[in-house]
C-alpha atoms as a PDB file:
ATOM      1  CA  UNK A   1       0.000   0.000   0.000  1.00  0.00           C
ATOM      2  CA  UNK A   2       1.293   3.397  -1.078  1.00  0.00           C
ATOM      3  CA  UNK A   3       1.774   5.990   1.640  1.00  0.00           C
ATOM      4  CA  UNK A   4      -0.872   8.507   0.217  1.00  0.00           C
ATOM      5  CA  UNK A   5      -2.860   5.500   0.513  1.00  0.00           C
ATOM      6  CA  UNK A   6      -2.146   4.173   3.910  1.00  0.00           C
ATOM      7  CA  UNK A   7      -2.512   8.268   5.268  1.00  0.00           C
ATOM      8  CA  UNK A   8      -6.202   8.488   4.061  1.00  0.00           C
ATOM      9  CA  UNK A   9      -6.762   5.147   5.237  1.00  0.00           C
ATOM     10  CA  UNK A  10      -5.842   6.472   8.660  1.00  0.00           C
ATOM     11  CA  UNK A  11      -7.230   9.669   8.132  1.00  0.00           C
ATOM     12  CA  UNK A  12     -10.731   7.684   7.511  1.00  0.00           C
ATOM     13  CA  UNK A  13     -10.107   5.532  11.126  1.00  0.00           C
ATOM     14  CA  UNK A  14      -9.751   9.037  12.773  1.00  0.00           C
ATOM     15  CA  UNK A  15     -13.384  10.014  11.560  1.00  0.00           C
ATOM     16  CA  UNK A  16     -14.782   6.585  12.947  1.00  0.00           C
ATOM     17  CA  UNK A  17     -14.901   4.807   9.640  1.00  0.00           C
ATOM     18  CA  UNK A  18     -14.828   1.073  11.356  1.00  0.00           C
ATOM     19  CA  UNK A  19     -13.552  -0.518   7.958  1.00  0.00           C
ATOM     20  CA  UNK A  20     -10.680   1.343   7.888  1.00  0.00           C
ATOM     21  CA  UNK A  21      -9.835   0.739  11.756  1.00  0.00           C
ATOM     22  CA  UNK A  22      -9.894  -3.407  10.572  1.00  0.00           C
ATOM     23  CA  UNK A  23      -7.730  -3.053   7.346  1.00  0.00           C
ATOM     24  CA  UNK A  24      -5.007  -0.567   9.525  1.00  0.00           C
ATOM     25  CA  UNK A  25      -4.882  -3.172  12.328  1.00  0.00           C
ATOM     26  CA  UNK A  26      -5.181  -6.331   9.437  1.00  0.00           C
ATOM     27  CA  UNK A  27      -1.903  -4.421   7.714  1.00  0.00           C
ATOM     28  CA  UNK A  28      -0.299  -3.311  11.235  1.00  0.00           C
ATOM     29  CA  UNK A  29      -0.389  -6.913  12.274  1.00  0.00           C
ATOM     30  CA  UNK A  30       0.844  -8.415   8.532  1.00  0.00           C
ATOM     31  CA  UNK A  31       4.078  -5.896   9.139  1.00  0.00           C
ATOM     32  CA  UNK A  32       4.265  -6.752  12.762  1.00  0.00           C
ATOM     33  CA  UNK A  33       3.717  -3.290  13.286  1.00  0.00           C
ATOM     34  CA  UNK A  34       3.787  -2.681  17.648  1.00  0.00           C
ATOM     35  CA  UNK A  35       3.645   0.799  17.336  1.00  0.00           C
ATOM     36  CA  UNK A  36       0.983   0.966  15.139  1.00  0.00           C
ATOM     37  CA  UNK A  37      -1.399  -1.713  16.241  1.00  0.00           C
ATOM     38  CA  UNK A  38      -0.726  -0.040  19.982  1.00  0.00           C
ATOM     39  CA  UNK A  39      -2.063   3.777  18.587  1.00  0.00           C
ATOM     40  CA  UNK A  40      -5.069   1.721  17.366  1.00  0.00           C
ATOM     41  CA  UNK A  41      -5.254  -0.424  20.902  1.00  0.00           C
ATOM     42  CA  UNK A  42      -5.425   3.385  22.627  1.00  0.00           C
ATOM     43  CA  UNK A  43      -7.805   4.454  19.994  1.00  0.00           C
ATOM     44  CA  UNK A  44     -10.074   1.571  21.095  1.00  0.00           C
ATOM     45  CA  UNK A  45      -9.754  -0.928  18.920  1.00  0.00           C
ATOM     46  CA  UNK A  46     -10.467  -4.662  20.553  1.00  0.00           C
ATOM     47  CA  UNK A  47      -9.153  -5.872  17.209  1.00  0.00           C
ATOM     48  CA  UNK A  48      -5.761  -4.516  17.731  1.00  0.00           C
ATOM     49  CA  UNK A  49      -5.088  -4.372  21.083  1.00  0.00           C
ATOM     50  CA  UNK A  50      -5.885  -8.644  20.123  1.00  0.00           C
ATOM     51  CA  UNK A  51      -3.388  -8.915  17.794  1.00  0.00           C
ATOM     52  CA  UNK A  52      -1.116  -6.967  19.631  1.00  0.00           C
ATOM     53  CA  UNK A  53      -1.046  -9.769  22.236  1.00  0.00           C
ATOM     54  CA  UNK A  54      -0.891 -12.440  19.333  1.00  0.00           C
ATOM     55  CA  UNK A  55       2.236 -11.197  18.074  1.00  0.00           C
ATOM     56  CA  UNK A  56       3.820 -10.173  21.491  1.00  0.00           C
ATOM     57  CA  UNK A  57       2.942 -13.871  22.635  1.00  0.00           C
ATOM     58  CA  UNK A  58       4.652 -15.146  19.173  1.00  0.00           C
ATOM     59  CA  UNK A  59       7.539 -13.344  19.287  1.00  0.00           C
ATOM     60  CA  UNK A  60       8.137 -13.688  23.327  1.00  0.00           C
ATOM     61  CA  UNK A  61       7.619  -9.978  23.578  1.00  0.00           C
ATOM     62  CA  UNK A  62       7.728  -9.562  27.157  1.00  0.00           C
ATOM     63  CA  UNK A  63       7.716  -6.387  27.877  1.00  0.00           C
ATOM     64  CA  UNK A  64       4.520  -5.636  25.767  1.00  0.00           C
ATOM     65  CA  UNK A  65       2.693  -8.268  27.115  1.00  0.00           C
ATOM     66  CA  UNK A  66       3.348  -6.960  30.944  1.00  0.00           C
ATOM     67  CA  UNK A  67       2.482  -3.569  29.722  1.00  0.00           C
ATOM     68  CA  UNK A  68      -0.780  -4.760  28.148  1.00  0.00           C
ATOM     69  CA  UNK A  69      -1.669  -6.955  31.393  1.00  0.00           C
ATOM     70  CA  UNK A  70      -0.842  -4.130  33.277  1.00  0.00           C
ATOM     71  CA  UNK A  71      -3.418  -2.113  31.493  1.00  0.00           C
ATOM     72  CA  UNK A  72      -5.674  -4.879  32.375  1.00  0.00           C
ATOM     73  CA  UNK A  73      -5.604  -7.024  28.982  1.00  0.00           C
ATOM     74  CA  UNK A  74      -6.277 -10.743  30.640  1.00  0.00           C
ATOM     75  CA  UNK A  75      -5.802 -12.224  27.157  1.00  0.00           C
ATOM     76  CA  UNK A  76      -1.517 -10.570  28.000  1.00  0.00           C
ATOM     77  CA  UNK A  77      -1.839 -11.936  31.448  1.00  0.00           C
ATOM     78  CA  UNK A  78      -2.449 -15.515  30.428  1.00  0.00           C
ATOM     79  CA  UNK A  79      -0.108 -15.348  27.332  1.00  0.00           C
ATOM     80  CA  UNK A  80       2.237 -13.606  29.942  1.00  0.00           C
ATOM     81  CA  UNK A  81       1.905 -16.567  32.533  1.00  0.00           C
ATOM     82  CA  UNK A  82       2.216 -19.318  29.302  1.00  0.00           C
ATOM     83  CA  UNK A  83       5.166 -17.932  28.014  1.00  0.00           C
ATOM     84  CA  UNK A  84       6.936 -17.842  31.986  1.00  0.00           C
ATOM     85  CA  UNK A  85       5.418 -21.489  31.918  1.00  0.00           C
ATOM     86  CA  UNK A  86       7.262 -22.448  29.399  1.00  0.00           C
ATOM     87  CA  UNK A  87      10.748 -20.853  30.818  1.00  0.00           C
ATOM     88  CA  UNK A  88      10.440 -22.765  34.078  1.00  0.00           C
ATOM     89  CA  UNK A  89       9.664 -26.155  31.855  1.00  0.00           C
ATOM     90  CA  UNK A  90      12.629 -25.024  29.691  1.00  0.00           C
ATOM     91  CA  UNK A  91      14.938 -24.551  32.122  1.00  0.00           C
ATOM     92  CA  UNK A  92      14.133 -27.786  34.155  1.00  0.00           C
ATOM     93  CA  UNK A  93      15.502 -30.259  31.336  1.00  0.00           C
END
């Protein structure tokens, strides 16, 4: 997507259009986008702050998930707890 193209799609998730909220966080989270899919999260966008937790979880992103489970995200919190989880079953071979 071309960058005039990807600014008006934003532009149109500023003035509520719902369609372009999904295809921003659908892009965000094909580019593995954090900062991008978290602006949306703040915005209030379920979708994003949910794949924001998918890729965090993926790609052992620590950090984000405490920050999201901080915020109250359970979905982090449980990803959070898997991933630690799997550290203590790692480390006891």
């Amino acid at each position: 997507m071309s960058d005039p193209d990807l600014r008006e799609l934003r532009k149109r998730a500023q003035q509520g259009d719902t369609d372009a909220v999904g295809q921003l966080v659908e892009l965000a989270g094909g580019r593995g986008d954090f900062v991008e899919l978290r602006r949306l999260a703040v915005e209030g966008s379920s979708d994003a702050a949910d794949v924001l937790v998918e890729l965090a979880g993926e790609r052992g992103v620590r950090n984000e998930l405490r920050r999201l489970a901080s915020g109250g995200n359970e979905d982090a919190a449980e990803v959070l707890a898997e991933l630690d989880e799997e550290s203590t079953d790692d480390g006891a071979e």
